[in-house]
ModelCIF file with pLDDT and N, C-alpha, C, O atoms, coordinates in Angstrom:
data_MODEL
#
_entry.id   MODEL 
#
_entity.id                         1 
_entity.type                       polymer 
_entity.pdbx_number_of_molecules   1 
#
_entity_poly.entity_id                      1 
_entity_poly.type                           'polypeptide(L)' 
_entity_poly.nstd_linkage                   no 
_entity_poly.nstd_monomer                   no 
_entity_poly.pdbx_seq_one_letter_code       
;(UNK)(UNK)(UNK)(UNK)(UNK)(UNK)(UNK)(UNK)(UNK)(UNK)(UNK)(UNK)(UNK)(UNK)(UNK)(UNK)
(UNK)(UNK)(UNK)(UNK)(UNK)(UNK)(UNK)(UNK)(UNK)(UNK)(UNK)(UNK)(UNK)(UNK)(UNK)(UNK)
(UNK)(UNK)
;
_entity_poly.pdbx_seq_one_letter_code_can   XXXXXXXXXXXXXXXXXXXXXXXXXXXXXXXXXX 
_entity_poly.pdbx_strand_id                 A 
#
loop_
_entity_poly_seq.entity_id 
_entity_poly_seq.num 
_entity_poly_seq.mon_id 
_entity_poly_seq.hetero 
1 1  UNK n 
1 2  UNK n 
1 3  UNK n 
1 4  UNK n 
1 5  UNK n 
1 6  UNK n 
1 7  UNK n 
1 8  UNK n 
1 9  UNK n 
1 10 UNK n 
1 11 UNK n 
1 12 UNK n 
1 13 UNK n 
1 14 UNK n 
1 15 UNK n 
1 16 UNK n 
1 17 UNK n 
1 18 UNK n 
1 19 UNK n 
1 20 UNK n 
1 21 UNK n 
1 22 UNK n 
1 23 UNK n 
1 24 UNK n 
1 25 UNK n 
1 26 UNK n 
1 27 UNK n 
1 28 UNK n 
1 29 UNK n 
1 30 UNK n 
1 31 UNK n 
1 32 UNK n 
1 33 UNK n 
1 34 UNK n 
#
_struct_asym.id          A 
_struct_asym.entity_id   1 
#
loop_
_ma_qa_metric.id 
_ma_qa_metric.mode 
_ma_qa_metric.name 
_ma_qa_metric.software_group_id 
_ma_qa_metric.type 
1 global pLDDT . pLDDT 
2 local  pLDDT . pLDDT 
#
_ma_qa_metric_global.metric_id      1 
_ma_qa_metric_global.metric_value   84.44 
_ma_qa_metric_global.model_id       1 
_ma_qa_metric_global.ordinal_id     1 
#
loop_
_ma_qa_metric_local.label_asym_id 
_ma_qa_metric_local.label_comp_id 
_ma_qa_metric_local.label_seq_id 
_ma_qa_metric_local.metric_id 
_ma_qa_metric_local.metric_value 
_ma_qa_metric_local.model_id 
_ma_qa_metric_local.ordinal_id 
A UNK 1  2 85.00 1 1  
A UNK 2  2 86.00 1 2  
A UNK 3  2 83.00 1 3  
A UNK 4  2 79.00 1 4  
A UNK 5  2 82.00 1 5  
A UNK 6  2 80.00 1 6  
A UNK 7  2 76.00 1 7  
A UNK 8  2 72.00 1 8  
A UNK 9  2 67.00 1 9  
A UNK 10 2 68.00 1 10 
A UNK 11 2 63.00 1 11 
A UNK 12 2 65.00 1 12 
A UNK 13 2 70.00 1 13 
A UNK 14 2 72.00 1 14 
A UNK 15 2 72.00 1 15 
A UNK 16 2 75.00 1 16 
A UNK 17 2 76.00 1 17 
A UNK 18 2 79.00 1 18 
A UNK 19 2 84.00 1 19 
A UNK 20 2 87.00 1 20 
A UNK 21 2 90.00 1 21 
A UNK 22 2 94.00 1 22 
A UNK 23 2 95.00 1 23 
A UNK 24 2 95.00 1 24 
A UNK 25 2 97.00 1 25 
A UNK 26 2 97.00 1 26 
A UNK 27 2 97.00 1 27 
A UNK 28 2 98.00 1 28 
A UNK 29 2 98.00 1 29 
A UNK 30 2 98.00 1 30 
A UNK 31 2 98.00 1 31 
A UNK 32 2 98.00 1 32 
A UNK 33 2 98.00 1 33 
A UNK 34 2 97.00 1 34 
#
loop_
_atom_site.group_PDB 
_atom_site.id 
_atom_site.type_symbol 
_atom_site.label_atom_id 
_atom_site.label_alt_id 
_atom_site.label_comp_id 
_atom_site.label_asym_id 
_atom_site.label_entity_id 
_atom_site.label_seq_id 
_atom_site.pdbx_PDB_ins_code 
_atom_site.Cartn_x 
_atom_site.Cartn_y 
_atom_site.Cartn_z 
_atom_site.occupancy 
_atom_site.B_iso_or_equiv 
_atom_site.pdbx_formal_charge 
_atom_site.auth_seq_id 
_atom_site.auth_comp_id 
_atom_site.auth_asym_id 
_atom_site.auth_atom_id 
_atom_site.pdbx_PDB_model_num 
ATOM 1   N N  . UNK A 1 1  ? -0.484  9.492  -6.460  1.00 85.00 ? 1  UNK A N  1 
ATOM 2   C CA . UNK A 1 1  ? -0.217  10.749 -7.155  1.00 85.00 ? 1  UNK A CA 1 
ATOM 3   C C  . UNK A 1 1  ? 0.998   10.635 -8.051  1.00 85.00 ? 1  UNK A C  1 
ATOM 4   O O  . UNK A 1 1  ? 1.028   10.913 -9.250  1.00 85.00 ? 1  UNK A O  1 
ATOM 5   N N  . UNK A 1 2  ? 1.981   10.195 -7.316  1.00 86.00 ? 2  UNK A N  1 
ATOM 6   C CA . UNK A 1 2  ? 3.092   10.226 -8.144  1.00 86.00 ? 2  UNK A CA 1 
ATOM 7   C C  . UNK A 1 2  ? 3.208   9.316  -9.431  1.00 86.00 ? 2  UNK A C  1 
ATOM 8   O O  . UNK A 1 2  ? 3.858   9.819  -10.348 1.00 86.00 ? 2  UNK A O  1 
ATOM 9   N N  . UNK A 1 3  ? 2.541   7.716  -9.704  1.00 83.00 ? 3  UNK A N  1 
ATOM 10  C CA . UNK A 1 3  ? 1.977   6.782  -10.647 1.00 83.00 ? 3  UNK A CA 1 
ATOM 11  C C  . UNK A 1 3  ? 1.241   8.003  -11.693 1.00 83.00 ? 3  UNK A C  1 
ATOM 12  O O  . UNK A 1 3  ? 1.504   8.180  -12.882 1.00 83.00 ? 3  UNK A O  1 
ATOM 13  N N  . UNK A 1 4  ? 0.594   8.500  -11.140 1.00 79.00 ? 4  UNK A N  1 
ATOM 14  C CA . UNK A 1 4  ? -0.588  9.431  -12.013 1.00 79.00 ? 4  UNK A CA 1 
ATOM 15  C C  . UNK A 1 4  ? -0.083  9.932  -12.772 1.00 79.00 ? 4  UNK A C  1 
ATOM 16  O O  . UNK A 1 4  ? -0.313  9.731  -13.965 1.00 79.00 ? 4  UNK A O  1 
ATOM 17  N N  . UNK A 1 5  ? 1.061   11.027 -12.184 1.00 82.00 ? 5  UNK A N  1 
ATOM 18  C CA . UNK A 1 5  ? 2.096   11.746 -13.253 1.00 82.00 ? 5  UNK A CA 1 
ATOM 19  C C  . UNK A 1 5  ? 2.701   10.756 -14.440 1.00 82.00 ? 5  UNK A C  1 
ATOM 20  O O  . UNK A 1 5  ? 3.185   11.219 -15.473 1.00 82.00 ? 5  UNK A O  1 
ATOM 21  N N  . UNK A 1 6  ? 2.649   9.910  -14.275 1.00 80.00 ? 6  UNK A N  1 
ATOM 22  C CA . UNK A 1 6  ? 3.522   9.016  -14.862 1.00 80.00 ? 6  UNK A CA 1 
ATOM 23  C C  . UNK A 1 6  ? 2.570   8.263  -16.349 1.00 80.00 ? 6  UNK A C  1 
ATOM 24  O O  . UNK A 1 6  ? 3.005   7.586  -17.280 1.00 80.00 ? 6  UNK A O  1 
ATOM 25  N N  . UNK A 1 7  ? 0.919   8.814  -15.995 1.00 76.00 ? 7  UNK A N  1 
ATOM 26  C CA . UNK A 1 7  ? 0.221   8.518  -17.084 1.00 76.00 ? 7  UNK A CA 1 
ATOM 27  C C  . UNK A 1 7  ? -0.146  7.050  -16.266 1.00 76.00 ? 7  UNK A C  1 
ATOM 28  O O  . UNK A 1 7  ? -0.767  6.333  -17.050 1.00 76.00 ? 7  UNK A O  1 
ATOM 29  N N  . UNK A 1 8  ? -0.017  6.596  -15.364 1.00 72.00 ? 8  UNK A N  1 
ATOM 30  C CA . UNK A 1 8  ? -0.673  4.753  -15.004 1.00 72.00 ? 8  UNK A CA 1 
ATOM 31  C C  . UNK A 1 8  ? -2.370  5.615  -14.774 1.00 72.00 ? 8  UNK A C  1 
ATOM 32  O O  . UNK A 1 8  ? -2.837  6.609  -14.218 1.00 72.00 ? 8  UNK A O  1 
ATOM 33  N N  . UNK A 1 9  ? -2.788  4.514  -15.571 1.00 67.00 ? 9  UNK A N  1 
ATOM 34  C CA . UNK A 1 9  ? -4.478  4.661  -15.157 1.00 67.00 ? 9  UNK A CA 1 
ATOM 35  C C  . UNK A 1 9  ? -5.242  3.341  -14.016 1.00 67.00 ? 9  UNK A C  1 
ATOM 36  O O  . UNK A 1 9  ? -6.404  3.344  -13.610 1.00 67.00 ? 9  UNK A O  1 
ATOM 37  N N  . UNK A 1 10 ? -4.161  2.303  -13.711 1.00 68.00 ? 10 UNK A N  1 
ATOM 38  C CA . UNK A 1 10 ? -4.424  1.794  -12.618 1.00 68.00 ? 10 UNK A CA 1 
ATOM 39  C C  . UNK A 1 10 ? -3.821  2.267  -11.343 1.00 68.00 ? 10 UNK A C  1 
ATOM 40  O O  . UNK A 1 10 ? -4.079  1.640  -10.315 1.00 68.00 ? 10 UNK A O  1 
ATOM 41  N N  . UNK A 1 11 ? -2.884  3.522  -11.297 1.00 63.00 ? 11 UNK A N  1 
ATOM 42  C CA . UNK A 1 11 ? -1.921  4.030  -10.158 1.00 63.00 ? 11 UNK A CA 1 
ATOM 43  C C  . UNK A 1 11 ? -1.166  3.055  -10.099 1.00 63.00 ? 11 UNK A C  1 
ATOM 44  O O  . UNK A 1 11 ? -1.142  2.762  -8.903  1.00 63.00 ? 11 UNK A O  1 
ATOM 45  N N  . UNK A 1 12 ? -0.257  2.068  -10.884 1.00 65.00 ? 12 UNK A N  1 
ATOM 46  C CA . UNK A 1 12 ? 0.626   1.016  -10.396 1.00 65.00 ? 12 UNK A CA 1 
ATOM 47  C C  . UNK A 1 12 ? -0.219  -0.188 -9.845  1.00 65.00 ? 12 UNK A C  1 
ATOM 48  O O  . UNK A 1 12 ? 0.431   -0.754 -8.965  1.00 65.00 ? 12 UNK A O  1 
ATOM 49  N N  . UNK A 1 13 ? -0.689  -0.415 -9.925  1.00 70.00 ? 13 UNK A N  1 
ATOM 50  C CA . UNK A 1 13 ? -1.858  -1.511 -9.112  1.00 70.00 ? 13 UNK A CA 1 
ATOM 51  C C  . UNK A 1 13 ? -2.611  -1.606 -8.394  1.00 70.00 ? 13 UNK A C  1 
ATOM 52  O O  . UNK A 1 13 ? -3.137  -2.630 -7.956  1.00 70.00 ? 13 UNK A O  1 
ATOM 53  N N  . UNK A 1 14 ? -2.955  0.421  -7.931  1.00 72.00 ? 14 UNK A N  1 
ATOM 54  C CA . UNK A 1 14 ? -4.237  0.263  -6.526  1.00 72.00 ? 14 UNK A CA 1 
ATOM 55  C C  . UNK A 1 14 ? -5.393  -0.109 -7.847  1.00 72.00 ? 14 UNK A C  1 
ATOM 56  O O  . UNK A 1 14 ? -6.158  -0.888 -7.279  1.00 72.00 ? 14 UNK A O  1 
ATOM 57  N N  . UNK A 1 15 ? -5.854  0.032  -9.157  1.00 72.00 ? 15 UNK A N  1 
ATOM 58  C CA . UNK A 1 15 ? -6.733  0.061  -9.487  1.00 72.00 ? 15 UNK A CA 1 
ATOM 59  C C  . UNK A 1 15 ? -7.718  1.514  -9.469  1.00 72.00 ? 15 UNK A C  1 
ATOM 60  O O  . UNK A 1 15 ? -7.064  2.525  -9.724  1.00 72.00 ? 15 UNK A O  1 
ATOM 61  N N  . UNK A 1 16 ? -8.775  1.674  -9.278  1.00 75.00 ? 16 UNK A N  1 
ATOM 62  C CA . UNK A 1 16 ? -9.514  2.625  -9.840  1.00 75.00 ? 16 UNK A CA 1 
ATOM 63  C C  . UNK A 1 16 ? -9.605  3.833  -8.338  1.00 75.00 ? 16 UNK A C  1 
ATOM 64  O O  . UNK A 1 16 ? -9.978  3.236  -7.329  1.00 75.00 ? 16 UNK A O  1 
ATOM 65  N N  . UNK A 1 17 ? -9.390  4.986  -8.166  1.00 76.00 ? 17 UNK A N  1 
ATOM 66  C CA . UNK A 1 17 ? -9.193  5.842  -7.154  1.00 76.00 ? 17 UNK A CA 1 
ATOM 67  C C  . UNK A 1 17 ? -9.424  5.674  -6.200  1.00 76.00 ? 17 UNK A C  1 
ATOM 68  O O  . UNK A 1 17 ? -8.627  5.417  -5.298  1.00 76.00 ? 17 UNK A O  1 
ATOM 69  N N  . UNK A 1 18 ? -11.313 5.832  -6.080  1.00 79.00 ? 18 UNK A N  1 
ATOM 70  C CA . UNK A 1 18 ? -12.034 5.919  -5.021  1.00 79.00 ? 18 UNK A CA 1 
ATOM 71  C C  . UNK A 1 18 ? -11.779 4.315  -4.254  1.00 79.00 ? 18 UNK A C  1 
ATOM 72  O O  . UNK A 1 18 ? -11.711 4.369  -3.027  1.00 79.00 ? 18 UNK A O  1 
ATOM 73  N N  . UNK A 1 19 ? -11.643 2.976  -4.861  1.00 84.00 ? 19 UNK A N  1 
ATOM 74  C CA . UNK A 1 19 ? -11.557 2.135  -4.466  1.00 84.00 ? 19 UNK A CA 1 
ATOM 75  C C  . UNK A 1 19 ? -10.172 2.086  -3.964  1.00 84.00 ? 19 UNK A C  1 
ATOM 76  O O  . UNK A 1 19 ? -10.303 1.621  -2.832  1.00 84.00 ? 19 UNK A O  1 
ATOM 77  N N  . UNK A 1 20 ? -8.627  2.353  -4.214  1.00 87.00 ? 20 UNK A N  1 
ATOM 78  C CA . UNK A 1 20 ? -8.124  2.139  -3.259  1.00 87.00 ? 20 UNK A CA 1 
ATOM 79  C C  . UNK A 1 20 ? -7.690  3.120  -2.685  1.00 87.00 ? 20 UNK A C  1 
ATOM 80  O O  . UNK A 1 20 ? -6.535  3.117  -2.260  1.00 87.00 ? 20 UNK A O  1 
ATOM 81  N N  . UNK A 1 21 ? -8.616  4.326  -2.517  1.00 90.00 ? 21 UNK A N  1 
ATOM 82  C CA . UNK A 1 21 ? -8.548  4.774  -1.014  1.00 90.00 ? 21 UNK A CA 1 
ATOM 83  C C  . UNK A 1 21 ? -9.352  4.124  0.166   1.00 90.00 ? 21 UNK A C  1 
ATOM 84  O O  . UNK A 1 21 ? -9.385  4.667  1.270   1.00 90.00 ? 21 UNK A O  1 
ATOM 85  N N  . UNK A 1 22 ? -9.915  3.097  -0.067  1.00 94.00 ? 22 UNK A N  1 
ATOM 86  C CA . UNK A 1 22 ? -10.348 1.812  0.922   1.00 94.00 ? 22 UNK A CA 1 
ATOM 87  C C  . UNK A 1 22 ? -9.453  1.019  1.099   1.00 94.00 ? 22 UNK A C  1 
ATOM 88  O O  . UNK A 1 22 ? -9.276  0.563  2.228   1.00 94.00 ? 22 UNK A O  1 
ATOM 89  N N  . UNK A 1 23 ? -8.582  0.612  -0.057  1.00 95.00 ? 23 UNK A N  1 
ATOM 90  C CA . UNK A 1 23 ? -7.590  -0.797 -0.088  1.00 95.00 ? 23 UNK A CA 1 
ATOM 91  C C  . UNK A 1 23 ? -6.087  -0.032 0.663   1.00 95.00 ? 23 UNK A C  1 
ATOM 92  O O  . UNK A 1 23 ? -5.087  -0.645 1.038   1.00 95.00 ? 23 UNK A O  1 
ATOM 93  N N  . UNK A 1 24 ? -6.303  1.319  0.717   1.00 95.00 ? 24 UNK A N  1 
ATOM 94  C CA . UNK A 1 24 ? -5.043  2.272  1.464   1.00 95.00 ? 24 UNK A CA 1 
ATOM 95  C C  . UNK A 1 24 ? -5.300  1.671  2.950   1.00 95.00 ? 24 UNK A C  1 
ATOM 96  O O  . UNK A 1 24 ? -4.805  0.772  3.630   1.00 95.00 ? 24 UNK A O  1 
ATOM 97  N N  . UNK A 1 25 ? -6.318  2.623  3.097   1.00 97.00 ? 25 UNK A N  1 
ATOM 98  C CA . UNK A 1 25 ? -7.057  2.092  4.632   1.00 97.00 ? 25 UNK A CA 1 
ATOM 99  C C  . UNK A 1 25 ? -6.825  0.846  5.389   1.00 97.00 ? 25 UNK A C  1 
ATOM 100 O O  . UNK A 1 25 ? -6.139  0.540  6.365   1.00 97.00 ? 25 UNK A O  1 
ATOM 101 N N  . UNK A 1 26 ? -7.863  0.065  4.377   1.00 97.00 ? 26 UNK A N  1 
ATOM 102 C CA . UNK A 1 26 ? -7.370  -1.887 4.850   1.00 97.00 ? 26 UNK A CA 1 
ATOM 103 C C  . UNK A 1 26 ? -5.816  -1.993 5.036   1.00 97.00 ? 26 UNK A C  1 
ATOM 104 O O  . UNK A 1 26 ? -5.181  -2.116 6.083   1.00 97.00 ? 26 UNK A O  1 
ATOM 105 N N  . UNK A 1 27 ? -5.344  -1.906 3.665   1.00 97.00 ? 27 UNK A N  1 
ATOM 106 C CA . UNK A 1 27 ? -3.854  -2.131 4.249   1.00 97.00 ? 27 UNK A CA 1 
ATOM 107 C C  . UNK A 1 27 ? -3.338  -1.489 5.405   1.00 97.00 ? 27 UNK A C  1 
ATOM 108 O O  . UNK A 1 27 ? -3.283  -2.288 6.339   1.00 97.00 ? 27 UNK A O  1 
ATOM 109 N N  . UNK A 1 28 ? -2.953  -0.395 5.690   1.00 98.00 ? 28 UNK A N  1 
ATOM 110 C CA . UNK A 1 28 ? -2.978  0.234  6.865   1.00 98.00 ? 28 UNK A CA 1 
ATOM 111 C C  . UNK A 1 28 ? -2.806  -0.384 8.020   1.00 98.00 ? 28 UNK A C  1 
ATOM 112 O O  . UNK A 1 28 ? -1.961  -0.979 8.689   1.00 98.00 ? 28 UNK A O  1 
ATOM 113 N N  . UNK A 1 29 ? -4.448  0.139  8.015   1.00 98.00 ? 29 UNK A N  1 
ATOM 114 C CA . UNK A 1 29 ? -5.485  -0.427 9.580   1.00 98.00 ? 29 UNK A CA 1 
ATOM 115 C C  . UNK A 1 29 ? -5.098  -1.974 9.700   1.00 98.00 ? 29 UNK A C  1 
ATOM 116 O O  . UNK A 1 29 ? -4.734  -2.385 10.802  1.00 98.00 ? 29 UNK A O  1 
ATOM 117 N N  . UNK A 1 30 ? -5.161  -2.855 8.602   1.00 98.00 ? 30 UNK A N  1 
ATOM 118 C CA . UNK A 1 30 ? -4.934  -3.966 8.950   1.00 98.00 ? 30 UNK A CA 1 
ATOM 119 C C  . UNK A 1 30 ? -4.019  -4.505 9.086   1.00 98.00 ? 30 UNK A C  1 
ATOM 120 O O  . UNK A 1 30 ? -4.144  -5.703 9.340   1.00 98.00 ? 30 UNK A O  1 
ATOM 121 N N  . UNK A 1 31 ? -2.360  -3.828 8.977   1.00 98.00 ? 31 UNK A N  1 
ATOM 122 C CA . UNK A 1 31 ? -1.064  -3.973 9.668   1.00 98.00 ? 31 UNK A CA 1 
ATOM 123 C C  . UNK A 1 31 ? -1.291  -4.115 11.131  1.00 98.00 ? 31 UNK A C  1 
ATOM 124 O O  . UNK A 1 31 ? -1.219  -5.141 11.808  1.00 98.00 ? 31 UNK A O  1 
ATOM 125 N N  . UNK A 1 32 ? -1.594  -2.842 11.515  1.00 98.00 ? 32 UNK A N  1 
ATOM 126 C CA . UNK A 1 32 ? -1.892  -2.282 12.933  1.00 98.00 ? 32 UNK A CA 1 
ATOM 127 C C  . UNK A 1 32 ? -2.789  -3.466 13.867  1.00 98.00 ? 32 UNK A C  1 
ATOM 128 O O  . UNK A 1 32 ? -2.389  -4.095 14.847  1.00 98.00 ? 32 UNK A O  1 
ATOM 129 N N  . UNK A 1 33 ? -4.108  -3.522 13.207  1.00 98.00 ? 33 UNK A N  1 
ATOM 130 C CA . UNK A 1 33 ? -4.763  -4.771 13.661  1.00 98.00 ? 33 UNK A CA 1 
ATOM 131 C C  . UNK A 1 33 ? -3.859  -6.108 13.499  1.00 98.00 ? 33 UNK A C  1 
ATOM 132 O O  . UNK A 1 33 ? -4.060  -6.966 14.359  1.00 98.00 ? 33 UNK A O  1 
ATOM 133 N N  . UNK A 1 34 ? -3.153  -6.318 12.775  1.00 97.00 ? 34 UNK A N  1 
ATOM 134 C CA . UNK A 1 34 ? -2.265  -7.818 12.845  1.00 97.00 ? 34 UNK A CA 1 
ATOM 135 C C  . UNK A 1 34 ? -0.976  -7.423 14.049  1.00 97.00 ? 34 UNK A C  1 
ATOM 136 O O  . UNK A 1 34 ? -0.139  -8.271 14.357  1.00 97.00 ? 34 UNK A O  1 
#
């Protein structure tokens, strides 16, 4: 959100929305799992 304001159309490097609200997740979950 905050990238967005800022005019980034990749959000800073998640890339395209819907996809890294998966790559949010993975990262995440997959701290937790490590």
């Amino acid at each position: 959100g905050l990238s967005s304001l800022f005019g980034s159309t990749d959000y800073w490097g998640f890339g395209p929305f819907w996809d890294n609200v998966g790559i949010l997740f993975c990262l995440s979950f997959g701290a937790l799992f490590g």
